[in-house]
C-alpha atoms as a PDB file:
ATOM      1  CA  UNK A   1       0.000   0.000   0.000  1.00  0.00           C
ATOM      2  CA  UNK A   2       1.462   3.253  -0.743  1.00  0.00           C
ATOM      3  CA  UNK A   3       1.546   6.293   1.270  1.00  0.00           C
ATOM      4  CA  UNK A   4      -0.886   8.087  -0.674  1.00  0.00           C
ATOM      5  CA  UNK A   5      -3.163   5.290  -0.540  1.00  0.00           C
ATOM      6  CA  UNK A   6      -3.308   5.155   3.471  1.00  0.00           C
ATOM      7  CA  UNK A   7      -3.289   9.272   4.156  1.00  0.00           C
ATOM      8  CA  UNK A   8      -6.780   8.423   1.880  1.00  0.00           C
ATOM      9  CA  UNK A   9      -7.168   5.532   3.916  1.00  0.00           C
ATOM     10  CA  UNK A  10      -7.097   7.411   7.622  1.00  0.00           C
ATOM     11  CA  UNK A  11      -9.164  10.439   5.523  1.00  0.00           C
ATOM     12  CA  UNK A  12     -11.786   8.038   5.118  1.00  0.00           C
ATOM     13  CA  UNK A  13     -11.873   6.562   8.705  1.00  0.00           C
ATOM     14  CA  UNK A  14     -11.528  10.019  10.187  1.00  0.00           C
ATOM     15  CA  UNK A  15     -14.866  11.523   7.934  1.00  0.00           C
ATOM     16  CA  UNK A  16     -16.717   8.765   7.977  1.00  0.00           C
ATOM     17  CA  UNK A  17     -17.245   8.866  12.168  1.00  0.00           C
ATOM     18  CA  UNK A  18     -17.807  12.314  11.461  1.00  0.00           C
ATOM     19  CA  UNK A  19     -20.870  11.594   9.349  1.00  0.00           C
ATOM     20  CA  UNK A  20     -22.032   8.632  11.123  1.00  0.00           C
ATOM     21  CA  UNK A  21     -21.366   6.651   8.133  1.00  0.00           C
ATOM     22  CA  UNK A  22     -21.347   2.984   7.595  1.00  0.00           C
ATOM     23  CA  UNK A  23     -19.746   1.633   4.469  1.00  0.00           C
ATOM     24  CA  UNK A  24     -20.547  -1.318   2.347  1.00  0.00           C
ATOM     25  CA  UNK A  25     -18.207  -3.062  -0.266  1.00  0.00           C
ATOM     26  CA  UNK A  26     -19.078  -5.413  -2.512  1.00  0.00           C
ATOM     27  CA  UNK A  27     -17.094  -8.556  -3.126  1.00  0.00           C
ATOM     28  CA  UNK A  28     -16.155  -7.572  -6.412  1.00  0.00           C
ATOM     29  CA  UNK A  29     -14.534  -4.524  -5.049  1.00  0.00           C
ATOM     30  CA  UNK A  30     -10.594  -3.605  -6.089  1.00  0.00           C
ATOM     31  CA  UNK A  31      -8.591  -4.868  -2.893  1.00  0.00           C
ATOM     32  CA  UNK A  32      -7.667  -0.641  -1.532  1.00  0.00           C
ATOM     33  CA  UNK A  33     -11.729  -0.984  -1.455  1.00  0.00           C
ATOM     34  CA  UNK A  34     -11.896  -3.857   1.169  1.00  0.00           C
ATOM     35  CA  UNK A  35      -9.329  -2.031   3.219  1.00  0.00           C
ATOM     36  CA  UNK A  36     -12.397   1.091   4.144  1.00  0.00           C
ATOM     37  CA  UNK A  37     -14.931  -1.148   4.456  1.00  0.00           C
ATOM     38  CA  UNK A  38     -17.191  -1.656   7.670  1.00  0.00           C
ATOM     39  CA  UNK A  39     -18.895  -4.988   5.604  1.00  0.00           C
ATOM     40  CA  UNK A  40     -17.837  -6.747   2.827  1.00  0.00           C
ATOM     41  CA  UNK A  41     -20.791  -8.994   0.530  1.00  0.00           C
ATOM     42  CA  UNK A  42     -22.870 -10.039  -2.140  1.00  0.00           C
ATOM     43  CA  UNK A  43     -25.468  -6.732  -2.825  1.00  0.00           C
ATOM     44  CA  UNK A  44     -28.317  -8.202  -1.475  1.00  0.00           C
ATOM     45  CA  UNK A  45     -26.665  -8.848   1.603  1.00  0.00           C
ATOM     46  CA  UNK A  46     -25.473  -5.749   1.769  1.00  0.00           C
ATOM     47  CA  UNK A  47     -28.341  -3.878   1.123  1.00  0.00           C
ATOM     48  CA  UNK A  48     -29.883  -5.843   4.617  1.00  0.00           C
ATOM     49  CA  UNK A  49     -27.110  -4.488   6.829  1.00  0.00           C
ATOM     50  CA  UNK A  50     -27.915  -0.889   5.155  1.00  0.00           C
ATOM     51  CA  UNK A  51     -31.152  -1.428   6.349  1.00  0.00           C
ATOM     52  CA  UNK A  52     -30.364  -2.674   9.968  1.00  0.00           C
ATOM     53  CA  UNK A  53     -27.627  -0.453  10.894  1.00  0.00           C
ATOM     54  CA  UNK A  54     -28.162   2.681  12.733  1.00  0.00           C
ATOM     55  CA  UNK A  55     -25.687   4.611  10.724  1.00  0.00           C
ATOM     56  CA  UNK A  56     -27.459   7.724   9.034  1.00  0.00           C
ATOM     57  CA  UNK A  57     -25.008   7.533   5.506  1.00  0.00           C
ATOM     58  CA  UNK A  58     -24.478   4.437   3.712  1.00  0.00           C
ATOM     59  CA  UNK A  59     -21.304   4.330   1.411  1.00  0.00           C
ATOM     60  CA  UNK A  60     -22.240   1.664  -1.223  1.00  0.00           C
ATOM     61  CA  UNK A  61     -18.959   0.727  -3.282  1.00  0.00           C
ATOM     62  CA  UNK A  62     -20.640  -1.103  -5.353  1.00  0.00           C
ATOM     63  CA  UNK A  63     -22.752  -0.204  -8.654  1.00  0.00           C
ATOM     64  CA  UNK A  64     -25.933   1.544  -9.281  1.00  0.00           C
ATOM     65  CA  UNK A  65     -28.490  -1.021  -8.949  1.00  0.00           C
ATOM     66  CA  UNK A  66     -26.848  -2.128  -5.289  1.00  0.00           C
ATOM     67  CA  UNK A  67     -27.375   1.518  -4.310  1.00  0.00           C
ATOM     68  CA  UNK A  68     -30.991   1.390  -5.176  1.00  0.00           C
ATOM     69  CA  UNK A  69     -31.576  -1.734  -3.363  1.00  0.00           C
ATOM     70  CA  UNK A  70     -30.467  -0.245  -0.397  1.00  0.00           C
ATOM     71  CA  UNK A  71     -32.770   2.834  -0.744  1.00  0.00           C
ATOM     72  CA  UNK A  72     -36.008   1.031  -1.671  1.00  0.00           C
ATOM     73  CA  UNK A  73     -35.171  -0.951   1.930  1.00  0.00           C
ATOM     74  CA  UNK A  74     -33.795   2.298   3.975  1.00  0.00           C
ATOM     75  CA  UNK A  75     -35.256   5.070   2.105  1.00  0.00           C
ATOM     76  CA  UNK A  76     -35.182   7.383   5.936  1.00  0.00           C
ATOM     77  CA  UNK A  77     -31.172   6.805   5.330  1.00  0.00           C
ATOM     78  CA  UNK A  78     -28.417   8.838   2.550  1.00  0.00           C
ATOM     79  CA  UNK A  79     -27.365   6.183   0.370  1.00  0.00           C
ATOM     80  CA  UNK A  80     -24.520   7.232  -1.551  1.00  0.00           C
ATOM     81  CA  UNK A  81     -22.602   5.381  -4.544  1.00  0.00           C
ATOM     82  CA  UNK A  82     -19.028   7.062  -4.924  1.00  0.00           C
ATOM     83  CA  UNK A  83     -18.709   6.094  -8.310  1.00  0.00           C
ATOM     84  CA  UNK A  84     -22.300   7.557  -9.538  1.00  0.00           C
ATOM     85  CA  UNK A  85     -21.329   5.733 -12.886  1.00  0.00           C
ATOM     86  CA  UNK A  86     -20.886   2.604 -12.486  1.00  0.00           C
ATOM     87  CA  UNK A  87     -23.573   1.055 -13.930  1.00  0.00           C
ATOM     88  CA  UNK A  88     -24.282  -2.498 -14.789  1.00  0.00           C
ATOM     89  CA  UNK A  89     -24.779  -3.691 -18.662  1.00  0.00           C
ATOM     90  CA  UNK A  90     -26.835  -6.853 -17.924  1.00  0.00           C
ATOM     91  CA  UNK A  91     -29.300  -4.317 -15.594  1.00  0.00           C
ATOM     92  CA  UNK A  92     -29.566  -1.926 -18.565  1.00  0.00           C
ATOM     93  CA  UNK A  93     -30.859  -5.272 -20.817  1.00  0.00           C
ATOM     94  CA  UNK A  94     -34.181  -4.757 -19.717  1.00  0.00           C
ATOM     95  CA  UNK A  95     -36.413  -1.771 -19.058  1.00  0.00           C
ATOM     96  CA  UNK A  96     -39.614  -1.123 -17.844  1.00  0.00           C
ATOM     97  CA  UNK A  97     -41.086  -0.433 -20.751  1.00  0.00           C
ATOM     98  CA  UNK A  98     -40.329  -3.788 -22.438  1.00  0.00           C
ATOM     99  CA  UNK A  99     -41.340  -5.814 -19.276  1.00  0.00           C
ATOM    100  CA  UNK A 100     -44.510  -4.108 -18.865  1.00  0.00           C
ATOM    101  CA  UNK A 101     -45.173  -5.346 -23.186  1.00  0.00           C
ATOM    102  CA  UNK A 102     -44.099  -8.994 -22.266  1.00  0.00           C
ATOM    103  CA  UNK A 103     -46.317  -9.089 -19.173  1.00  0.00           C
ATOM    104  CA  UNK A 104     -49.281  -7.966 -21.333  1.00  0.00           C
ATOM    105  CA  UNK A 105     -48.588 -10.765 -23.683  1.00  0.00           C
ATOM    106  CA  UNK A 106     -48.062 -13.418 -21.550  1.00  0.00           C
ATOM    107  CA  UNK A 107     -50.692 -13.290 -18.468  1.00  0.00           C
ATOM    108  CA  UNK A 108     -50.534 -15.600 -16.157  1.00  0.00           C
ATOM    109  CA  UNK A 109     -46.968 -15.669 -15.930  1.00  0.00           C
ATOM    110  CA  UNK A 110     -45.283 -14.797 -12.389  1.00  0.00           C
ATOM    111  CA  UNK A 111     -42.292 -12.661 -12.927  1.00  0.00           C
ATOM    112  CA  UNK A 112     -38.999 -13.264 -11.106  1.00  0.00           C
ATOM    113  CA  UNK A 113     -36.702 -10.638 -10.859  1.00  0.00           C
ATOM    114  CA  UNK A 114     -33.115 -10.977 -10.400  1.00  0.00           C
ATOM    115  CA  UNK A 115     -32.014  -8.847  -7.861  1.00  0.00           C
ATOM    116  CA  UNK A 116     -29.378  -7.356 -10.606  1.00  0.00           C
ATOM    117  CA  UNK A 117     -31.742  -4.851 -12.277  1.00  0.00           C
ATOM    118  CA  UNK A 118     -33.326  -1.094 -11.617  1.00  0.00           C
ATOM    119  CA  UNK A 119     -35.786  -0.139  -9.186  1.00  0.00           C
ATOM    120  CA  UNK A 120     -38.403   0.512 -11.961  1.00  0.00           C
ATOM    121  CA  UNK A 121     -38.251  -3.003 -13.242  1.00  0.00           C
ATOM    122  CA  UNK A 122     -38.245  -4.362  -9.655  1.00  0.00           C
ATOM    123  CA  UNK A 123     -41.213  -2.432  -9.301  1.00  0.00           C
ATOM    124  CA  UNK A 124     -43.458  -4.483 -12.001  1.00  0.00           C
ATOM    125  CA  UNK A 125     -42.386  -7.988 -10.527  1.00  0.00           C
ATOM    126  CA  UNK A 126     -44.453 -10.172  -8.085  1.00  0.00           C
ATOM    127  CA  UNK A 127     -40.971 -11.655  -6.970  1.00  0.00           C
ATOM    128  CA  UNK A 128     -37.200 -10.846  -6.914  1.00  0.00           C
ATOM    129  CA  UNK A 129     -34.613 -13.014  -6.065  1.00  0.00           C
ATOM    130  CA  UNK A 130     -30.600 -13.687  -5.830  1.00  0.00           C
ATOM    131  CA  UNK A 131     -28.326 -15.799  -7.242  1.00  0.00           C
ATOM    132  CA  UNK A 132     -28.030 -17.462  -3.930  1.00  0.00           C
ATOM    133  CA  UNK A 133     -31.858 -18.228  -3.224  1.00  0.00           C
ATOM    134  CA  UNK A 134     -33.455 -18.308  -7.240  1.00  0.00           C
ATOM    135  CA  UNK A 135     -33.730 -21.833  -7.201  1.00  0.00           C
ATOM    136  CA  UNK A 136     -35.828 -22.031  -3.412  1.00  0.00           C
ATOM    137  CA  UNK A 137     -37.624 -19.015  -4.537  1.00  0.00           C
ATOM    138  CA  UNK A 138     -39.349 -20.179  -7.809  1.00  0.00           C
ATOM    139  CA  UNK A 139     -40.009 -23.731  -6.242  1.00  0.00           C
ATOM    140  CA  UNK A 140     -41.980 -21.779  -3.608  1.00  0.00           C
ATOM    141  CA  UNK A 141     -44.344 -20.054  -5.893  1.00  0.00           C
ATOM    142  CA  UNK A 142     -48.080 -21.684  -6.974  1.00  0.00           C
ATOM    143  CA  UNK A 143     -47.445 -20.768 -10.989  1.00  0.00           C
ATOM    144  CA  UNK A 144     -45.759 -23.253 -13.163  1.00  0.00           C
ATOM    145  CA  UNK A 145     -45.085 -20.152 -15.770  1.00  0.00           C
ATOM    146  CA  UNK A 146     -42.292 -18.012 -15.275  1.00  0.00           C
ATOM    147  CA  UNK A 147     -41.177 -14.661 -16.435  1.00  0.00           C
ATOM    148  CA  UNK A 148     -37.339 -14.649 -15.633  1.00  0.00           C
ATOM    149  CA  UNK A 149     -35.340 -11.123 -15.815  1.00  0.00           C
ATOM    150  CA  UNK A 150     -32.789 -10.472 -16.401  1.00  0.00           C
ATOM    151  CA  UNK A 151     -30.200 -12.594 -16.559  1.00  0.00           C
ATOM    152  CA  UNK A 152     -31.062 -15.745 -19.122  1.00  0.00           C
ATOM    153  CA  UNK A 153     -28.007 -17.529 -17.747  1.00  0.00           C
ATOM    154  CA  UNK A 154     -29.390 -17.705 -14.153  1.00  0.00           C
ATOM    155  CA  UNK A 155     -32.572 -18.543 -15.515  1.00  0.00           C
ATOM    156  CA  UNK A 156     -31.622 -22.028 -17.730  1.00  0.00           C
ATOM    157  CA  UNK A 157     -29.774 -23.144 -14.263  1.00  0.00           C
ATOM    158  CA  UNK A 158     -32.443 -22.186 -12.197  1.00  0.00           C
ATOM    159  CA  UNK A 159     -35.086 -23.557 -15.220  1.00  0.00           C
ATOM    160  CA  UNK A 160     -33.005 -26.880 -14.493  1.00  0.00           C
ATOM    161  CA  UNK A 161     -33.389 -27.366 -11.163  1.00  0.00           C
ATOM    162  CA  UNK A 162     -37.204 -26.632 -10.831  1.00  0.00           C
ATOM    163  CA  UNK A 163     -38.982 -28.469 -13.920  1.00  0.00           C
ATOM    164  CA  UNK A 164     -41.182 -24.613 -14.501  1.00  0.00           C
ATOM    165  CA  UNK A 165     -41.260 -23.511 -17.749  1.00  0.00           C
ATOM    166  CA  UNK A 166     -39.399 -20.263 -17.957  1.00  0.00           C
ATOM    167  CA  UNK A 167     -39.427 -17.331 -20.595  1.00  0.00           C
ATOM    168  CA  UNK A 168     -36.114 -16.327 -20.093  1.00  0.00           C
ATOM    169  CA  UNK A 169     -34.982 -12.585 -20.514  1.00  0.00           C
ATOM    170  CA  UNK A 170     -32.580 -12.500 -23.386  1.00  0.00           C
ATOM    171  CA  UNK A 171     -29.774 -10.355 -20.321  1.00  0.00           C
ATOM    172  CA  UNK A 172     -26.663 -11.331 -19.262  1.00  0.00           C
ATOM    173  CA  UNK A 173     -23.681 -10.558 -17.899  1.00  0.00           C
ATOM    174  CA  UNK A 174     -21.054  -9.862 -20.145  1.00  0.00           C
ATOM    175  CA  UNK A 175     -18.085 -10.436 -17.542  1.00  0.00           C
ATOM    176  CA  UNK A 176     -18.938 -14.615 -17.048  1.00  0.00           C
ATOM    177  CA  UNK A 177     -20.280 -14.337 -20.408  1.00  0.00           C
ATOM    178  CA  UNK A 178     -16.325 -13.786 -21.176  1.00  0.00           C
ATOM    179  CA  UNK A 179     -15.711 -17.719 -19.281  1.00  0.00           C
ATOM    180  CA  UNK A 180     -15.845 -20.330 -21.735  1.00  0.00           C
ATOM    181  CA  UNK A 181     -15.880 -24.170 -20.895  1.00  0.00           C
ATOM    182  CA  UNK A 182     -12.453 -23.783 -23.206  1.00  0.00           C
ATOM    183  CA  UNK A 183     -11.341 -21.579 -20.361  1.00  0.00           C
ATOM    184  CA  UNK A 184     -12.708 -24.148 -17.505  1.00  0.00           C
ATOM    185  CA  UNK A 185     -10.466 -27.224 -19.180  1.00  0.00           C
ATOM    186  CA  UNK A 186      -7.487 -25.700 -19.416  1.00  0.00           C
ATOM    187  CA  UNK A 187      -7.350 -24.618 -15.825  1.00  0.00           C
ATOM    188  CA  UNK A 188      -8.408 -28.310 -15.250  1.00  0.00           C
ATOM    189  CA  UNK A 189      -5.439 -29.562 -17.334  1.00  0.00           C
ATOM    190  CA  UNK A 190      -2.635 -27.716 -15.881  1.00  0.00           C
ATOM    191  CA  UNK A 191      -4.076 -28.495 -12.396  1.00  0.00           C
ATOM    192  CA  UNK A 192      -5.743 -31.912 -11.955  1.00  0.00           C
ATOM    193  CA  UNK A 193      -7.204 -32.191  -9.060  1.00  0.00           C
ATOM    194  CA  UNK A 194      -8.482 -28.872  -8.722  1.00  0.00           C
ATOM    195  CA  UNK A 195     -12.047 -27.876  -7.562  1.00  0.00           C
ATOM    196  CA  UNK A 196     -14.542 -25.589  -9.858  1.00  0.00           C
ATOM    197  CA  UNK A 197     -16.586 -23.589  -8.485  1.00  0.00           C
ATOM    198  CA  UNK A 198     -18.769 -21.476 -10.682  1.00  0.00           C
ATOM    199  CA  UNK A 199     -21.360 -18.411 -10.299  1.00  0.00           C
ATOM    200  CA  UNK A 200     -24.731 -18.911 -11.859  1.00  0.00           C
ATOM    201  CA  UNK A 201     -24.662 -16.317 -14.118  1.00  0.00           C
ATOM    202  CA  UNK A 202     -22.183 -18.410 -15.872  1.00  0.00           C
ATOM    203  CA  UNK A 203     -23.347 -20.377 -18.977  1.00  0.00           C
ATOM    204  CA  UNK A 204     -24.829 -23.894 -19.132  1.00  0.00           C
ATOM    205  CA  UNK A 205     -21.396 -25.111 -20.328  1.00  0.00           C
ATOM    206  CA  UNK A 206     -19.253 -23.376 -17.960  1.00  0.00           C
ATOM    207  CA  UNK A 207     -22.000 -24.650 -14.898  1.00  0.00           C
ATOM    208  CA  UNK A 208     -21.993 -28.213 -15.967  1.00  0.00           C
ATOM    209  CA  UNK A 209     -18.025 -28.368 -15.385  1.00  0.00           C
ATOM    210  CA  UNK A 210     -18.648 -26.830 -12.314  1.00  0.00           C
ATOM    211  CA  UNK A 211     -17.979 -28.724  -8.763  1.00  0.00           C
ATOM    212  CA  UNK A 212     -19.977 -26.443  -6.850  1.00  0.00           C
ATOM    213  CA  UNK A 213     -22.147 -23.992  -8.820  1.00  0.00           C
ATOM    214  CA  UNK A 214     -22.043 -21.177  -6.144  1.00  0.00           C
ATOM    215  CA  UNK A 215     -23.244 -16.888  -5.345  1.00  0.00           C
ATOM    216  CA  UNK A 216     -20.683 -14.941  -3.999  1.00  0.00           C
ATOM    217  CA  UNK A 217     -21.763 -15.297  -0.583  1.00  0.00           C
ATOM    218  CA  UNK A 218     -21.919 -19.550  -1.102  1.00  0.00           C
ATOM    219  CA  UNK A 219     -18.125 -19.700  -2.809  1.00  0.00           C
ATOM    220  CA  UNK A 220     -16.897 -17.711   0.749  1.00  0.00           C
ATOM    221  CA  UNK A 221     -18.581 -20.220   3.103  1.00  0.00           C
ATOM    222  CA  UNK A 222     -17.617 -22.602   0.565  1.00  0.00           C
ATOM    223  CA  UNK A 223     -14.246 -22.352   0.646  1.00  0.00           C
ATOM    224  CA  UNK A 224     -14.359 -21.537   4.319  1.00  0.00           C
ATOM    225  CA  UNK A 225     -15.159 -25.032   5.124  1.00  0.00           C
ATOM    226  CA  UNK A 226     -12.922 -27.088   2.812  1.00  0.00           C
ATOM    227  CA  UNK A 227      -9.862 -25.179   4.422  1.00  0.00           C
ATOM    228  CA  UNK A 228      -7.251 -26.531   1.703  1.00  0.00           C
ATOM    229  CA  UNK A 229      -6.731 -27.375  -2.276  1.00  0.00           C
ATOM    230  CA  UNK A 230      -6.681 -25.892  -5.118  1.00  0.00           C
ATOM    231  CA  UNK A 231     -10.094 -24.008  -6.544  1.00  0.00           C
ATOM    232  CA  UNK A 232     -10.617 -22.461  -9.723  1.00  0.00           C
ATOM    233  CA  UNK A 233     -13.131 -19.556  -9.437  1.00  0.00           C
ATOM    234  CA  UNK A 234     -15.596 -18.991 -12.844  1.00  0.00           C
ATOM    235  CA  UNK A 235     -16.509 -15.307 -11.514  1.00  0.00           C
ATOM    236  CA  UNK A 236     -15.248 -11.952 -11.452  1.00  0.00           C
ATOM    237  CA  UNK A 237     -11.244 -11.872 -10.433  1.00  0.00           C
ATOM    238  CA  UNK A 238     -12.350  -9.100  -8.148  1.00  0.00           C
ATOM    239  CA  UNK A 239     -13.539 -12.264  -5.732  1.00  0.00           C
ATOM    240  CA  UNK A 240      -9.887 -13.742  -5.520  1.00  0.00           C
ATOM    241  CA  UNK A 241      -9.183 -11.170  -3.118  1.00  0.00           C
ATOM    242  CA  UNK A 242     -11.469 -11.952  -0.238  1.00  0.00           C
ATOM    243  CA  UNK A 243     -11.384 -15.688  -0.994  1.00  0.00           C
ATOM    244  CA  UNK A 244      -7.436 -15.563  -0.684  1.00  0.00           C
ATOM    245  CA  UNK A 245      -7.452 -13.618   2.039  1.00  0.00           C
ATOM    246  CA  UNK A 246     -10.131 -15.466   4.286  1.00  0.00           C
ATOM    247  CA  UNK A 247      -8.042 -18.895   3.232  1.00  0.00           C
ATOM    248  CA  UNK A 248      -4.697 -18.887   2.962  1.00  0.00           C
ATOM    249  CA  UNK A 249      -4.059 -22.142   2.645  1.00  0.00           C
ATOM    250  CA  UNK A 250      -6.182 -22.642  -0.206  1.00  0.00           C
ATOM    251  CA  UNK A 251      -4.578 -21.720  -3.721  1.00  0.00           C
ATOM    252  CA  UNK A 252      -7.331 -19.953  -5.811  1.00  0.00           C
ATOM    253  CA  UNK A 253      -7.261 -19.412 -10.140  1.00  0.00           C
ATOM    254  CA  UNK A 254      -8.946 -17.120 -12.226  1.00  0.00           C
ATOM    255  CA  UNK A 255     -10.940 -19.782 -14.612  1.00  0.00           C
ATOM    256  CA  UNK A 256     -10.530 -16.513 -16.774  1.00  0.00           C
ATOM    257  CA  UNK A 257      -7.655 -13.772 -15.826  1.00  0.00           C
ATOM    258  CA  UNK A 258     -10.013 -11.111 -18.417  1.00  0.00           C
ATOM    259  CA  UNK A 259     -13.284 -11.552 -16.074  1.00  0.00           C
ATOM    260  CA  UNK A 260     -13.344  -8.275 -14.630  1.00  0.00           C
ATOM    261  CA  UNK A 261     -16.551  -6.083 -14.383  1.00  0.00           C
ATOM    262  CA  UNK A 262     -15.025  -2.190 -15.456  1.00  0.00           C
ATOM    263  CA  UNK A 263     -17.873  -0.647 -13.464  1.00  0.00           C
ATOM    264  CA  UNK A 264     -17.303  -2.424 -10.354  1.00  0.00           C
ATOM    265  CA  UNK A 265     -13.472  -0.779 -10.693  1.00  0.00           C
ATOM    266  CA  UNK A 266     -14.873   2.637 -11.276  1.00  0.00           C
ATOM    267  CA  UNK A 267     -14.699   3.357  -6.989  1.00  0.00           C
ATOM    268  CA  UNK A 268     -11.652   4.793  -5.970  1.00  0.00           C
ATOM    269  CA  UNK A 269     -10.221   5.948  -2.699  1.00  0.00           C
ATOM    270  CA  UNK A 270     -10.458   9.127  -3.905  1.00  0.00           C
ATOM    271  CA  UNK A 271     -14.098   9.473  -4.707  1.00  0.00           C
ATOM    272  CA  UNK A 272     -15.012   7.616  -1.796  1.00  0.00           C
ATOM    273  CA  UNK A 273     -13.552  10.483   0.163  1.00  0.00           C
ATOM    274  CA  UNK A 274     -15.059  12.933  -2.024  1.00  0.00           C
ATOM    275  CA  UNK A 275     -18.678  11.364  -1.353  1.00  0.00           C
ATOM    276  CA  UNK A 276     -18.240  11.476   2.231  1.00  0.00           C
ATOM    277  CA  UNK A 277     -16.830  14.868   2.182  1.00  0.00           C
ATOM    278  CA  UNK A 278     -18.896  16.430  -0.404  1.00  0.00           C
ATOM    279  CA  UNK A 279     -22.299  14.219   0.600  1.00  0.00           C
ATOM    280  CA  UNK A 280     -22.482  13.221  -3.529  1.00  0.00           C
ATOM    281  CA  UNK A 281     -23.157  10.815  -5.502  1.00  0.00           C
ATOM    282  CA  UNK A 282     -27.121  10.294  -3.414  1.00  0.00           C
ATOM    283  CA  UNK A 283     -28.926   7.606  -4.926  1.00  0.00           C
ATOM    284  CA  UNK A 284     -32.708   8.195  -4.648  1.00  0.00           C
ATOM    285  CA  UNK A 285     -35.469   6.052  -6.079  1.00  0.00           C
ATOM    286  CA  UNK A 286     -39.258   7.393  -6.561  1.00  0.00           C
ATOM    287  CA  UNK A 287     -41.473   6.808  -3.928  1.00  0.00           C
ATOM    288  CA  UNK A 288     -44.571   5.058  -5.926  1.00  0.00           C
ATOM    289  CA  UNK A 289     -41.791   3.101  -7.728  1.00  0.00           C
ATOM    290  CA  UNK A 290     -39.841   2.491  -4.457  1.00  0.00           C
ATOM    291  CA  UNK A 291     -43.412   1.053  -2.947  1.00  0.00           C
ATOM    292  CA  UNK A 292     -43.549  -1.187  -5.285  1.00  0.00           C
ATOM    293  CA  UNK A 293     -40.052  -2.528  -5.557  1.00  0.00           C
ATOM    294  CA  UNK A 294     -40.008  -2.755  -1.528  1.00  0.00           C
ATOM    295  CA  UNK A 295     -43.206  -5.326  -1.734  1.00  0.00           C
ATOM    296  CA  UNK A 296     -40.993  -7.781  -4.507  1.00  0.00           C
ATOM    297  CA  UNK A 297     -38.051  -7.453  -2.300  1.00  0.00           C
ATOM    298  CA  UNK A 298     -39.767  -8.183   0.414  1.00  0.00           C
ATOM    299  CA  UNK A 299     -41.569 -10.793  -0.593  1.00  0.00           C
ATOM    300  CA  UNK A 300     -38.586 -12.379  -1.420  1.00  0.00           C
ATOM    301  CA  UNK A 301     -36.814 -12.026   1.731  1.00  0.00           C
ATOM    302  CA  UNK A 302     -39.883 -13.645   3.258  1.00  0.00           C
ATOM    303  CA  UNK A 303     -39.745 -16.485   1.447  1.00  0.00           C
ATOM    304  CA  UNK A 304     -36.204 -16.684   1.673  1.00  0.00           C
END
């Protein structure tokens, strides 16, 4: 760490008791990230301590839609996203506007929203759900027809596991879009042996080599509980930093070294400072559209 990096560092501490301020980082998160952070998760999870804590500012290094999640669930709090940016290109796949066409055409149908998409499309959902709990929260619901958004990678695996016919949302995301089952046997070659583990928002192919197929919150308890060995991680590289840290003992490779979400490296020391010193980047959602996102969220967390 340089010096620069830690007079930001102390900066940070120092301002952030200042503004009663809690903040929350994303696994993904470049590793100077993880050094500010109060919590470190998956966004759902996340979004659950914004809404517990009593801090009156929450820092989300994350992207957009993780922002907005915490709002719809702590909308008396300031939620604040350093990097106002940093979007996410599988949440910009679908927008309210097409949803609201596909529901008209196919009544009946019970939409499940992946927690990875905008407040507004949250909004016209009966459900949402995570990577970690899709699979227990479709099996849970009376209809047999599903509306799945947006991510059609999630959707085949969770389509799989449940028997429900699915119209899958032609989203993804581009970063384990970029892991290949090419990229899966290699790693396997040059280290026999070695365990897979692999996010659901990979593809079929990619999930079938799998050991494990795993959210980011499953792949830390995960590999918390097989305490040695080799792993190769089909996710973002941002995870290998958490997952080497928490297990040292456990050697850890990048099933793809190029899987690496730009937006989620948009956050920088810097601007976190600047957010907590400044009070910008808020992240707001409208209240008729945060009414109705609140009810699929919760819903979810209900059944979850």
């Amino acid at each position: 760490m340089t010096g620069s990096s830690q007079e930001f560092i102390d900066k940070i501490k120092s301002i952030k008791e200042k503004r009663q301020a809690v903040i929350l980082v994303h696994n993904y998160q470049s590793p100077e990230i993880h050094q500010v952070a109060d919590f470190v998760g998956d966004s759902l999870e996340l979004s659950r301590l914004a809404a517990e804590t009593r801090a009156e500012v929450i820092v989300f290094c994350g992207v957009h839609f993780m922002a907005e999640t915490a709002y719809i669930l702590a909308p008396q709090k300031t939620v604040l996203l350093p990097a106002p940016d940093a979007g996410c290109a599988m949440a910009d796949m679908v927008t309210p506007e097409a949803l609201e066409r596909l529901k008209a055409n196919l009544p009946g149908y019970a939409v499940v929203t992946y927690v990875n998409s905008s407040a507004a499309v949250k909004a016209l959902s009966d459900i949402c759900c995570t990577s970690a709990n899709a699979i227990k929260i479709v099996s849970s619901l009376d209809a047999d027809d599903i509306i799945f958004v947006p991510d059609q990678n999630l959707g085949k695996y969770v389509e799989s596991k449940t028997g429900k016919n699915f119209y899958l949302w032609q989203g993804y995301c581009p970063v384990h879009a970029e892991i290949t089952s090419a990229h899966i046997l290699k790693q396997k070659n040059k280290y026999p042996g070695a365990k897979v583990i692999a996010h659901p928002e990979c593809t079929m192919e990619v999930i079938n080599l799998a050991d494990e197929v795993l959210s980011t919150g499953g792949m830390v308890k995960y590999c918390r509980d097989l305490k040695n060995g080799v792993i190769i991680v089909a996710t973002d590289i941002g995870m290998l930093y958490r997952l080497k840290k928490e297990n040292p003992a456990i050697t850890f490779i990048p099933a793809s070294a190029k899987a690496t979400c730009k937006d989620m490296q948009l956050t920088s020391l810097e601007n976190v400072l600047g957010s907590l010193q400044n009070m910008s980047g808020r992240v707001t959602v409208n209240e008729d559209i945060r009414k109705q996102a609140y009810l699929a969220v919760k819903r979810m967390v209900e059944l979850a």
